[in-house]
N, C-alpha and C. Protein backbone atom coordinates (compact mmCIF):
# COMPACT_ATOMS: atom_id res chain seq x y z
N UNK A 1 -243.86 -67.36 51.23
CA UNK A 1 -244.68 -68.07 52.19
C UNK A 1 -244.15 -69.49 52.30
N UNK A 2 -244.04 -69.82 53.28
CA UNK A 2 -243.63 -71.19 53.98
C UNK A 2 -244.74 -72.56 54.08
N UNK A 3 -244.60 -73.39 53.21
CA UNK A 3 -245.80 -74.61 53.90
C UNK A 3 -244.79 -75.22 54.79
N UNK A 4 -245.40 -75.66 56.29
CA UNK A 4 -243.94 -76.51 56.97
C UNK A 4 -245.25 -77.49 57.01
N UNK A 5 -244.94 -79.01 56.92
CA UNK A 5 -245.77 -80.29 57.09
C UNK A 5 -246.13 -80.48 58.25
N UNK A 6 -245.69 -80.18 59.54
CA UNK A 6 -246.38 -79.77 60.87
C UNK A 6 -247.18 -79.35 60.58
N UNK A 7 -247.82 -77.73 60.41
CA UNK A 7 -248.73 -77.00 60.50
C UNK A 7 -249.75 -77.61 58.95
N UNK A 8 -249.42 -77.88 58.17
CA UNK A 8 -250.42 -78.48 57.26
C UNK A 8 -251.28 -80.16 57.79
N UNK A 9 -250.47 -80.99 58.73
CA UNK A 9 -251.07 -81.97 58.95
C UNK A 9 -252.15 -81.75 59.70
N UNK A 10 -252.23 -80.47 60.36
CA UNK A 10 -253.65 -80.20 61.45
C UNK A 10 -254.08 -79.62 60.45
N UNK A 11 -254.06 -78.67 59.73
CA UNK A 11 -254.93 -78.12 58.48
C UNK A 11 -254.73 -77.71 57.21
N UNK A 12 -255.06 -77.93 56.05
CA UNK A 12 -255.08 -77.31 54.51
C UNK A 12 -254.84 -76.05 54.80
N UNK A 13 -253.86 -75.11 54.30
CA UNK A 13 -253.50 -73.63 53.96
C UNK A 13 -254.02 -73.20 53.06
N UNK A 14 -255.09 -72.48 53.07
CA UNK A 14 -255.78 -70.84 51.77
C UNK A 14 -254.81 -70.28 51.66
N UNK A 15 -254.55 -69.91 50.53
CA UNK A 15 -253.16 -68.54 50.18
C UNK A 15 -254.02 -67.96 48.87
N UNK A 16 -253.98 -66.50 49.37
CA UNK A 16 -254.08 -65.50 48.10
C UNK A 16 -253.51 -64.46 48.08
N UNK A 17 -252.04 -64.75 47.93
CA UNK A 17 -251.10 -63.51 47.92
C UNK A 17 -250.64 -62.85 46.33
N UNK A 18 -250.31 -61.46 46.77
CA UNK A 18 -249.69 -60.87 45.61
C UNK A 18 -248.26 -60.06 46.09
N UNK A 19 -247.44 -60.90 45.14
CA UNK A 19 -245.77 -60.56 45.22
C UNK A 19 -245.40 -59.49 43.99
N UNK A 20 -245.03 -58.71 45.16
CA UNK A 20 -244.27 -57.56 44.52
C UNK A 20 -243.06 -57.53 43.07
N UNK A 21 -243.38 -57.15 42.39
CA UNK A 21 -241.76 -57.11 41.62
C UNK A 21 -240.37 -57.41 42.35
N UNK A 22 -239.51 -57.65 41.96
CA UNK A 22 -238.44 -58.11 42.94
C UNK A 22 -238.38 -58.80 44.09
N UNK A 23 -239.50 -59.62 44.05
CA UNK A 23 -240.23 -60.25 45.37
C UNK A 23 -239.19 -61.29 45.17
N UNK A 24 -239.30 -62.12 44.01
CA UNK A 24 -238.83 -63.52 43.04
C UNK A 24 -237.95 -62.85 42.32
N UNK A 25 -236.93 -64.18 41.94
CA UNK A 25 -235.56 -63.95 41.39
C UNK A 25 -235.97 -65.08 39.65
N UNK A 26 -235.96 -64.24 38.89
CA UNK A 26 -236.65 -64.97 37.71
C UNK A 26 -235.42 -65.23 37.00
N UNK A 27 -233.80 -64.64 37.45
CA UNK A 27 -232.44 -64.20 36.51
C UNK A 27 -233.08 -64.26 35.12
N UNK A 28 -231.99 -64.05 34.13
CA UNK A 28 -232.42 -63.17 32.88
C UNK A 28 -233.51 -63.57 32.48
N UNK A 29 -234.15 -64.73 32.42
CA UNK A 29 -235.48 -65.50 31.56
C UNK A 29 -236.07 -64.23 31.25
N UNK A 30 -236.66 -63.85 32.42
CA UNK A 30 -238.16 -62.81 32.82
C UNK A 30 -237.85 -61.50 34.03
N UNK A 31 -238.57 -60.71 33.84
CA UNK A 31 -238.31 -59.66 34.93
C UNK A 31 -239.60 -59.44 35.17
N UNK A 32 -240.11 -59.06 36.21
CA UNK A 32 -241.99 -59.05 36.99
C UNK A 32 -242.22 -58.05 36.62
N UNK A 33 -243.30 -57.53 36.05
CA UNK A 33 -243.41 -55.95 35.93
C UNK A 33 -244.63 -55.31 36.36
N UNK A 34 -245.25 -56.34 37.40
CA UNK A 34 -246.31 -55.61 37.75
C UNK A 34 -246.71 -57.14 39.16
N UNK A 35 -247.61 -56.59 39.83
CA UNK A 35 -248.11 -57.69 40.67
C UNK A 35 -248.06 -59.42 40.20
N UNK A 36 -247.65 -60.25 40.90
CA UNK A 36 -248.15 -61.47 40.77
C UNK A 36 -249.13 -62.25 41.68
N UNK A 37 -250.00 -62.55 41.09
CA UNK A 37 -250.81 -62.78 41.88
C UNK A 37 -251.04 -64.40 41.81
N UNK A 38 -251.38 -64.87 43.05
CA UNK A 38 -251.18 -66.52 43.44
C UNK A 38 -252.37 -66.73 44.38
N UNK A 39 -252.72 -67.93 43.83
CA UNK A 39 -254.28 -68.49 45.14
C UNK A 39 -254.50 -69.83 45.30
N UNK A 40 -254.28 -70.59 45.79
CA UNK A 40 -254.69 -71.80 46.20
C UNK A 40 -254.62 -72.30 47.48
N UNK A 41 -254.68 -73.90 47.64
CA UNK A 41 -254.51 -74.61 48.40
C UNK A 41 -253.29 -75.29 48.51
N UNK A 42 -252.76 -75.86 50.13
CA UNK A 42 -251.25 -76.20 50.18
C UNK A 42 -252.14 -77.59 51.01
N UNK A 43 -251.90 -79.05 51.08
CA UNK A 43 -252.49 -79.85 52.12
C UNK A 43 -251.40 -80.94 51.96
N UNK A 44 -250.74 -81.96 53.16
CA UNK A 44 -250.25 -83.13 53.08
C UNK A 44 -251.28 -84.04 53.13
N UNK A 45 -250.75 -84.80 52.27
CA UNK A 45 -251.05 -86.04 51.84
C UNK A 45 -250.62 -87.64 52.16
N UNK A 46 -250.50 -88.49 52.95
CA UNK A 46 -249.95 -89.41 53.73
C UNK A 46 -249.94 -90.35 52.87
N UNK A 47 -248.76 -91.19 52.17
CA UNK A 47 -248.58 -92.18 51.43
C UNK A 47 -248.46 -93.23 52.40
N UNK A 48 -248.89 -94.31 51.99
CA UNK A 48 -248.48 -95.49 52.78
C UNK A 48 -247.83 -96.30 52.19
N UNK A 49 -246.58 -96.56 52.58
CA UNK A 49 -245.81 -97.64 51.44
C UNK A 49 -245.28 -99.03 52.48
N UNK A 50 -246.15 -98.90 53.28
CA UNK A 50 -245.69 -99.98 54.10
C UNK A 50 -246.28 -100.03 55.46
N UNK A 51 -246.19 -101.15 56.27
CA UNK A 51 -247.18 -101.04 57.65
C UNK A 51 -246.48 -100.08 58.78
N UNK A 52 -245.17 -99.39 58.41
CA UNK A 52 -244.61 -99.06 59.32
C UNK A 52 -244.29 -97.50 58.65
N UNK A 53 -244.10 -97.26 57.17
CA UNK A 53 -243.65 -96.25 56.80
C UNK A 53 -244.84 -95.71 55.81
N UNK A 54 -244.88 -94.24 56.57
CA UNK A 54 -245.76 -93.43 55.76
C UNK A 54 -244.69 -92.05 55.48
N UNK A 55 -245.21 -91.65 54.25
CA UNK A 55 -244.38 -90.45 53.77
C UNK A 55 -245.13 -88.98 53.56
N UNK A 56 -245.08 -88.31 53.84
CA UNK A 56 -246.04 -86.67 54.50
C UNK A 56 -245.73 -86.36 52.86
N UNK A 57 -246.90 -86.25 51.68
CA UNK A 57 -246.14 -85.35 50.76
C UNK A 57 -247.31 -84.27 50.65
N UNK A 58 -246.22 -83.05 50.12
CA UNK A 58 -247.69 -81.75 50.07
C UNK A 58 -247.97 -81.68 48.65
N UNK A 59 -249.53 -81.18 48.83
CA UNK A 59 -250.02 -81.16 47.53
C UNK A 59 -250.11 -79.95 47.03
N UNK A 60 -249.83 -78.98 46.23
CA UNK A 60 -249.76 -77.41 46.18
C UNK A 60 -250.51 -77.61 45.10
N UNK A 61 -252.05 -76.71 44.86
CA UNK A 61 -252.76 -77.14 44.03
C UNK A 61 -253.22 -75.48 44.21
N UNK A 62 -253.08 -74.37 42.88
CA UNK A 62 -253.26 -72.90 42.92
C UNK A 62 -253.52 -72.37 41.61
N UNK A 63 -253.32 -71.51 41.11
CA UNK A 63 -253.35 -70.68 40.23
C UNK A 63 -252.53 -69.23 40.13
N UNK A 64 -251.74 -69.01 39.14
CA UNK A 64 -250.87 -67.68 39.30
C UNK A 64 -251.46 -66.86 37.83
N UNK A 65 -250.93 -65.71 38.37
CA UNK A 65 -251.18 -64.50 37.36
C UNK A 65 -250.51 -63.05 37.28
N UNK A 66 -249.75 -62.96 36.31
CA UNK A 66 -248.80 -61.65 36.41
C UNK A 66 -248.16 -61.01 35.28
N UNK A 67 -247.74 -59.93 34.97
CA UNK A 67 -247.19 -58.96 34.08
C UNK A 67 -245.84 -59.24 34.12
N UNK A 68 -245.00 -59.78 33.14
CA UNK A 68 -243.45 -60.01 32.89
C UNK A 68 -243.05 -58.53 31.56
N UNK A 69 -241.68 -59.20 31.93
CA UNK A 69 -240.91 -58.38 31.06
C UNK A 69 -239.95 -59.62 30.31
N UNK A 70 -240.03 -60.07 28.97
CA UNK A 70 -238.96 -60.89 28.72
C UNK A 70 -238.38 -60.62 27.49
N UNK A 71 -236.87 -60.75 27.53
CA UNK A 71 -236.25 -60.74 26.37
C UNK A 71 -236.32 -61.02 25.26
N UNK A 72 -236.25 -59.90 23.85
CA UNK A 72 -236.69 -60.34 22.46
C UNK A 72 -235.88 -61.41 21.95
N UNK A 73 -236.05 -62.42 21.69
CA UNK A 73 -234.85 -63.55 21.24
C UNK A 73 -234.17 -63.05 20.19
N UNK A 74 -234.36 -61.80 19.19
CA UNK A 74 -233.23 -61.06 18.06
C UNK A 74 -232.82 -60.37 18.86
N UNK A 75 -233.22 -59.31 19.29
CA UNK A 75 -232.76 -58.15 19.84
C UNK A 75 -232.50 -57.74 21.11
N UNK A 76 -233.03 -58.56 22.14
CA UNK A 76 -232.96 -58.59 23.66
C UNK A 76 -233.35 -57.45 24.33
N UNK A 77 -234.37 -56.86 23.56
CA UNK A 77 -235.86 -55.53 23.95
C UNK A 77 -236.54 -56.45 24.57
N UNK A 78 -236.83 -55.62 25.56
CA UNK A 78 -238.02 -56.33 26.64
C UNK A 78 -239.31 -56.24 26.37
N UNK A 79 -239.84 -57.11 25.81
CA UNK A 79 -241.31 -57.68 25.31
C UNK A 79 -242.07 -57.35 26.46
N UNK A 80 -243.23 -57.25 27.05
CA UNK A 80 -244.40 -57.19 27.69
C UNK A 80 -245.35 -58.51 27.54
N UNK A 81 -245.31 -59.41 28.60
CA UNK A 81 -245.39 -60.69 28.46
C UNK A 81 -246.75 -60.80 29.55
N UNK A 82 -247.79 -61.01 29.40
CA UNK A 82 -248.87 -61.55 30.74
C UNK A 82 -248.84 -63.01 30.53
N UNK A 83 -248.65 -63.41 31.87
CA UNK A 83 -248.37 -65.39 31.96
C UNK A 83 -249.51 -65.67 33.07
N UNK A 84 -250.38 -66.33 33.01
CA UNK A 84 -251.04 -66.99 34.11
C UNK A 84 -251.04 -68.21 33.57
N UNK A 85 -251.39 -69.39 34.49
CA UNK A 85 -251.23 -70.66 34.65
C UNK A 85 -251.72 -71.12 36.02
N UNK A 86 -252.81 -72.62 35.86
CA UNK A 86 -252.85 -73.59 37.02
C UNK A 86 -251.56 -74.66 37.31
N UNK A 87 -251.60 -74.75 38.50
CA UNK A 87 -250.81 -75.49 38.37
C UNK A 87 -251.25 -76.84 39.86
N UNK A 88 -251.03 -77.93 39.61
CA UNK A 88 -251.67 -78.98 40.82
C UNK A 88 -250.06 -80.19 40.78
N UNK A 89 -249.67 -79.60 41.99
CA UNK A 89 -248.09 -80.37 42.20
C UNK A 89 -247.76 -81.21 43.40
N UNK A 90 -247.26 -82.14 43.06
CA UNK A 90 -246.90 -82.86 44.89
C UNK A 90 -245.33 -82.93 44.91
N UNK A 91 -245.00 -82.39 46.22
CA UNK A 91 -243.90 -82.58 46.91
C UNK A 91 -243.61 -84.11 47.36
N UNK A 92 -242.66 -84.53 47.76
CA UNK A 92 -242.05 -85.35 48.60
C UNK A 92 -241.02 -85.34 49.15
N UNK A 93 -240.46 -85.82 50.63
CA UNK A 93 -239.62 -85.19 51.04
C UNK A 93 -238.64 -85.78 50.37
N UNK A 94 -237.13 -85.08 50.39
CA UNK A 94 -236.06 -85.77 49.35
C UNK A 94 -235.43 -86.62 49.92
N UNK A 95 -235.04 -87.66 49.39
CA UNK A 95 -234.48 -88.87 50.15
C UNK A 95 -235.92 -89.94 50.60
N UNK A 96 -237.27 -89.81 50.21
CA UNK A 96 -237.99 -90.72 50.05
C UNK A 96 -238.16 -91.77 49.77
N UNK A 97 -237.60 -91.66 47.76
CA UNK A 97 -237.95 -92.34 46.83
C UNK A 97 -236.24 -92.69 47.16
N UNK A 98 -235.41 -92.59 47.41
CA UNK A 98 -234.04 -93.06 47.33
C UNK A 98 -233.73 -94.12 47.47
N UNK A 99 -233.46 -95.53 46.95
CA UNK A 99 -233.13 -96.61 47.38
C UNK A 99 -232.06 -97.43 46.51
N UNK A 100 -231.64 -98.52 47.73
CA UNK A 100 -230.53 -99.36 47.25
C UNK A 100 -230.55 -100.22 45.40
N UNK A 101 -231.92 -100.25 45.55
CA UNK A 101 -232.61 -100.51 43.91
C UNK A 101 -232.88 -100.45 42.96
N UNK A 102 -232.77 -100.48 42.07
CA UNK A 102 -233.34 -99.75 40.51
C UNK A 102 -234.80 -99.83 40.84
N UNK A 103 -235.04 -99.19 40.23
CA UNK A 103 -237.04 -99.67 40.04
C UNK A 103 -237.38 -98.77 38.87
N UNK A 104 -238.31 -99.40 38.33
CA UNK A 104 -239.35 -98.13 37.36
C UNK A 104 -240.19 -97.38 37.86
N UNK A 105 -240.28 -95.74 37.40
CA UNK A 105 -241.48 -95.36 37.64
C UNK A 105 -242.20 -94.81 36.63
N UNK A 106 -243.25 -94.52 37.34
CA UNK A 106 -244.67 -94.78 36.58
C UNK A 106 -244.93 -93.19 35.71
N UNK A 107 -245.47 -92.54 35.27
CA UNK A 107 -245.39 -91.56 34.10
C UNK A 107 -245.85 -90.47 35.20
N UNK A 108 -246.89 -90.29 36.32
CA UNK A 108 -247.03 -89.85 37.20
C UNK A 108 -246.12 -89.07 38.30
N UNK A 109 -245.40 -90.18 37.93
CA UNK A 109 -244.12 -90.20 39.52
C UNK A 109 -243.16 -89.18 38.54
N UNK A 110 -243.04 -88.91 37.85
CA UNK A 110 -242.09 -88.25 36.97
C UNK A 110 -242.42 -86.58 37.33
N UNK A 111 -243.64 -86.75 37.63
CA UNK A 111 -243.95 -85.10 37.91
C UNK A 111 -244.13 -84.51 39.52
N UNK A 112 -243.05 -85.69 40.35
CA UNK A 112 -243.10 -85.01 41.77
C UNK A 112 -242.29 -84.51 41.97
N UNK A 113 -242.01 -83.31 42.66
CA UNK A 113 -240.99 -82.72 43.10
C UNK A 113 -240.36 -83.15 44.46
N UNK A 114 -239.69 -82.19 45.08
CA UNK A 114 -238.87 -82.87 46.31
C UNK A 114 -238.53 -81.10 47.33
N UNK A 115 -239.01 -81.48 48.52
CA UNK A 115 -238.80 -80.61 49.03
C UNK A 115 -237.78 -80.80 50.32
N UNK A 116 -237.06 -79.93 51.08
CA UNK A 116 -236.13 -80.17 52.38
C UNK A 116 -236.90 -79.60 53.54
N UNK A 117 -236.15 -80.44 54.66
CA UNK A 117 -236.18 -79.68 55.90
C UNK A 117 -237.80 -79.62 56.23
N UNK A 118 -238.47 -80.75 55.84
CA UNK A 118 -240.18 -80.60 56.75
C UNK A 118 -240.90 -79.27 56.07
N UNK A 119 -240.57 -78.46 54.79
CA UNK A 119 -241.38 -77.19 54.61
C UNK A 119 -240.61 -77.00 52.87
N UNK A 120 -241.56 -76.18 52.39
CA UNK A 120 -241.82 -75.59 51.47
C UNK A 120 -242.09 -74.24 50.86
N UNK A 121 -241.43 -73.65 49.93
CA UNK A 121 -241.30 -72.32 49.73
C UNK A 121 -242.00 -72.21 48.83
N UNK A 122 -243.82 -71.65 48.78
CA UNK A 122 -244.22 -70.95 47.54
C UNK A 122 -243.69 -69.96 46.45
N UNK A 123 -242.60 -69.55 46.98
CA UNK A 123 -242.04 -68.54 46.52
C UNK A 123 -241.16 -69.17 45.17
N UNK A 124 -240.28 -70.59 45.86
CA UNK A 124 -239.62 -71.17 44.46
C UNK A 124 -240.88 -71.88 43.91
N UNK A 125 -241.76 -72.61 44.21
CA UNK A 125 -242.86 -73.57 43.15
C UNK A 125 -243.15 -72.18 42.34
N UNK A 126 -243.59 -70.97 42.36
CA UNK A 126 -243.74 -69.98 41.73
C UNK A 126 -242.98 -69.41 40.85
N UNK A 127 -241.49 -69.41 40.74
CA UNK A 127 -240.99 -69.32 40.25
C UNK A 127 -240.70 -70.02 39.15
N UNK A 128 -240.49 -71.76 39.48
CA UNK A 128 -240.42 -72.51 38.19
C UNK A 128 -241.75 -72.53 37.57
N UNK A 129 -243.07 -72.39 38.31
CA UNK A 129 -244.28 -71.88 37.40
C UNK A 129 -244.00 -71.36 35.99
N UNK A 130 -243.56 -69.73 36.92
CA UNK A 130 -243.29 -68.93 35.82
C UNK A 130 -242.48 -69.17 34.53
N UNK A 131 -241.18 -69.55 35.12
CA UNK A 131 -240.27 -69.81 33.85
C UNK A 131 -240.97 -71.12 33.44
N UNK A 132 -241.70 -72.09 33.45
CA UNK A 132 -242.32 -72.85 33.24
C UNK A 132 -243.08 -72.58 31.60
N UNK A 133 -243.73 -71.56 32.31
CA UNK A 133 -244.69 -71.24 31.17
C UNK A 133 -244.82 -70.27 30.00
N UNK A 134 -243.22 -70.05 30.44
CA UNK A 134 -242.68 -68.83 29.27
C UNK A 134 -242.49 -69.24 27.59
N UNK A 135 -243.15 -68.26 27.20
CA UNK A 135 -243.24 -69.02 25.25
C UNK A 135 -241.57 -69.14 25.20
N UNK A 136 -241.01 -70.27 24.31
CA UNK A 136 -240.06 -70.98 23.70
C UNK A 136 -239.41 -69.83 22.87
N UNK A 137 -240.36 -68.73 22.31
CA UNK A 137 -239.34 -67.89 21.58
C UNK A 137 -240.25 -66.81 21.53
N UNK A 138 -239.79 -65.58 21.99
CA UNK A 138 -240.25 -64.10 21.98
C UNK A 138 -239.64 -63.07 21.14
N UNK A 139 -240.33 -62.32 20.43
CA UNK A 139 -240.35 -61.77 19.83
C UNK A 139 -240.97 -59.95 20.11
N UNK A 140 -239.95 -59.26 20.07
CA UNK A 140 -240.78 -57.85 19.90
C UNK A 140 -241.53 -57.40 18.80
N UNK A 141 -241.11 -58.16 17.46
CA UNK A 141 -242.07 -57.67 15.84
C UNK A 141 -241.75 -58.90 15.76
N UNK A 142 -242.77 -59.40 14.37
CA UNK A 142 -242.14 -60.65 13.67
C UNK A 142 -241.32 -60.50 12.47
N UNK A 143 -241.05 -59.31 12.35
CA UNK A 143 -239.46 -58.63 11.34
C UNK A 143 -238.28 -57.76 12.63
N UNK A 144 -238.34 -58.67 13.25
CA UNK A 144 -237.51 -57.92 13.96
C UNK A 144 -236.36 -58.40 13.51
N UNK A 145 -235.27 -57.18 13.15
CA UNK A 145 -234.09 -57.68 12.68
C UNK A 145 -232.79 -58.07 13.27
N UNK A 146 -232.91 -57.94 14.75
CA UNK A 146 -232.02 -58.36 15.64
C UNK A 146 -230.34 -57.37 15.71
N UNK A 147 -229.72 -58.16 16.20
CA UNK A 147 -228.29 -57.41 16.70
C UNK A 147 -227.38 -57.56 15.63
N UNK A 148 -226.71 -56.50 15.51
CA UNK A 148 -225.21 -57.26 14.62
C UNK A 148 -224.81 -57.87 14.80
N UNK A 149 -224.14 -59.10 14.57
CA UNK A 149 -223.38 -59.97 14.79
C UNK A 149 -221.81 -59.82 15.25
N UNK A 150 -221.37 -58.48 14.71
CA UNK A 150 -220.00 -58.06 14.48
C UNK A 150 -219.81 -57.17 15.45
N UNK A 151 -220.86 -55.60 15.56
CA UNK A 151 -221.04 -54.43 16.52
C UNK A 151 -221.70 -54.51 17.53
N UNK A 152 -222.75 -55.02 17.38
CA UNK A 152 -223.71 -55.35 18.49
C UNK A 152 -224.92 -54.37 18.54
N UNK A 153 -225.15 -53.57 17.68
CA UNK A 153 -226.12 -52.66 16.86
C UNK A 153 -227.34 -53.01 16.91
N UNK A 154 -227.90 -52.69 17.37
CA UNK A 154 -229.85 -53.20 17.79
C UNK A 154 -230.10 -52.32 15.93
N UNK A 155 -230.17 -53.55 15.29
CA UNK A 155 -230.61 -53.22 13.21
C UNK A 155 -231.65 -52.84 13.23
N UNK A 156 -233.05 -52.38 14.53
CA UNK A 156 -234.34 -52.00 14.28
C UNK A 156 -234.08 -50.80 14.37
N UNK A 157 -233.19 -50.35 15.18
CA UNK A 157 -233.22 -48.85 15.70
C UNK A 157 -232.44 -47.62 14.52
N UNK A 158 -230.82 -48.60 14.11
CA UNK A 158 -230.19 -47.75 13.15
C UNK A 158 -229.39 -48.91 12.30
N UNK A 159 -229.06 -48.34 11.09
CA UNK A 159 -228.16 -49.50 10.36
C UNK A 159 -226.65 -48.96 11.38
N UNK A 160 -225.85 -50.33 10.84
CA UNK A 160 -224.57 -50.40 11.28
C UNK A 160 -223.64 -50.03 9.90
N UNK A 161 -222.28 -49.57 10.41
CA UNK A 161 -221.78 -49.17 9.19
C UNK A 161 -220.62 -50.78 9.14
N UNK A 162 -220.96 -51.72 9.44
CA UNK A 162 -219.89 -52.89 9.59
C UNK A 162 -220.67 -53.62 8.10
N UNK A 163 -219.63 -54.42 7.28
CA UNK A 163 -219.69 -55.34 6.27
C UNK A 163 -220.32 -56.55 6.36
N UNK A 164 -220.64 -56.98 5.31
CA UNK A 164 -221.42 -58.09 4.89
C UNK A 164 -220.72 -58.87 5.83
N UNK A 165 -220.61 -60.45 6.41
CA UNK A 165 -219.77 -61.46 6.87
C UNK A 165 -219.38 -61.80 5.80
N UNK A 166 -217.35 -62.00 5.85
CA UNK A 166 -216.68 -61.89 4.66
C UNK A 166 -217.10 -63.68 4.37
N UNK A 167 -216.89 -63.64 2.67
CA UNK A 167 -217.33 -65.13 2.35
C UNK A 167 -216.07 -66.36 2.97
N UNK A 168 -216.56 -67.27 3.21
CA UNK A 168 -216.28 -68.46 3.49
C UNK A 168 -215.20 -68.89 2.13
N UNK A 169 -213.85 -69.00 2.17
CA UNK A 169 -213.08 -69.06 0.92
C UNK A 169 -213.47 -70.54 0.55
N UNK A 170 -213.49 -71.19 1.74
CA UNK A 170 -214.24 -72.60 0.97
C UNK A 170 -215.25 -72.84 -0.52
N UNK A 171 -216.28 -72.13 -0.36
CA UNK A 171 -217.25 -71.61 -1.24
C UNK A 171 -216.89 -70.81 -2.53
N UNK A 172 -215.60 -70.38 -2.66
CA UNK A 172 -215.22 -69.57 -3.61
C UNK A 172 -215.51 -70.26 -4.87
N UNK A 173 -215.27 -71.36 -5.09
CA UNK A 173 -215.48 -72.40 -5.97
C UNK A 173 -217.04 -72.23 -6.64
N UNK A 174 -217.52 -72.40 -5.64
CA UNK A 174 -219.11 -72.05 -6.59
C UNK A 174 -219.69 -70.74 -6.73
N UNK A 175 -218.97 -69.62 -6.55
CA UNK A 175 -219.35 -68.53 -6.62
C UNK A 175 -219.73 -67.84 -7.92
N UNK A 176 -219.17 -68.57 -8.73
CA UNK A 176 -219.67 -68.51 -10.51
C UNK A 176 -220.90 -69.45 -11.11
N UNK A 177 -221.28 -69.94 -10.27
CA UNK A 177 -221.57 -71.38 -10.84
C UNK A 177 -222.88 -70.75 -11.28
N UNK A 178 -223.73 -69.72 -10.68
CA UNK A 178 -224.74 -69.01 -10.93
C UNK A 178 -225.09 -69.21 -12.46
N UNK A 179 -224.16 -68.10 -12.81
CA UNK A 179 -223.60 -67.61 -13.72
C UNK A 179 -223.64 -68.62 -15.11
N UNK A 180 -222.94 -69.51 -14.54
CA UNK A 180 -222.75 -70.43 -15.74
C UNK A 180 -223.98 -71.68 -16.35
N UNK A 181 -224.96 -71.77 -15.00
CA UNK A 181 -225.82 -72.29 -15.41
C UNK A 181 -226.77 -72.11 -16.47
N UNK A 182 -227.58 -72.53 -17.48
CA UNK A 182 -228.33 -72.13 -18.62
C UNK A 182 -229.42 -72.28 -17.96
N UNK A 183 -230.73 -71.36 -17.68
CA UNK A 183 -232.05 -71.86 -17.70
C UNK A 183 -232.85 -72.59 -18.47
């Protein structure tokens, strides 16, 4: 779905759509595995930064909800992931904030995005949603024993017949030292 800043300056956009699997391009992060579902409001917002210049930014202010598929961080088995999240975001067009100047900004301004061409694609704000809100590290078990290092052997399913990782000859040196210590 398209916000274009024309059609939002005569009115606020309702959206309550649900995107199909393969609707969105999530590449490896996540894969959709069931409906996503999205609802809010899209409205511009008129900055005034001057008596002559005003800047159209949109405000995308919604809620998402959907069934993923994401990679086990040992083993790279596809976990079963449900992600919903609010989310309340402003656009601006790009090349706004651009100037000949340094300036500071404010802790606020750090969380606007930038959109092209007079319009906006729910489809990408949805997307970085998603990968947005994906846990930091997934897991299919919390003993999951992951891949070989050497074969590439998923270690939950079958052992590998490949060797220990041969020792580091550096280390050879303390390899007695066990041994020799007295308790």
């Amino acid at each position: 779905m398209e916000f274009k800043v024309v059609e939002l300056e005569r009115e606020p956009v309702e959206f309550d759509l649900q995107f199909a699997p393969g609707g969105i391009d999530y590449g490896d992060e996540a894969e959709q595995s069931g409906p996503l579902a999205a609802s809010g409001r899209a409205e511009v917002l008129h900055e005034h930064r001057g008596p002559k210049e005003i800047v159209a930014d949109i405000r995308l202010k919604g809620r998402f909800s959907g069934d993923f598929e994401v990679p086990c961080a040992r083993c790279v088995e596809p976990v079963a992931t449900h992600l919903d999240g609010d989310f309340d975001l402003l656009f601006r067009p790009i090349g706004a904030d651009s100037g000949a100047q340094e300036r500071s900004i404010t802790a606020d301004e750090t969380e606007i995005g930038y959109y092209q061409k007079d319009s906006l694609l729910l489809e990408d704000v949805l997307r970085e949603q998603v990968l947005l809100s994906l846990p930091a590290k997934t897991l299919c078990k919390p003993d999951c024993k992951g891949l070989c290092p050497r074969c590439g052997q998923n270690r939950n399913t079958a052992a590998c017949n490949c060797e220990e990782a041969p020792s580091d000859p550096r280390w050879e040196a303390l390899a007695g030292l066990r041994g020799r210590i007295k308790s």
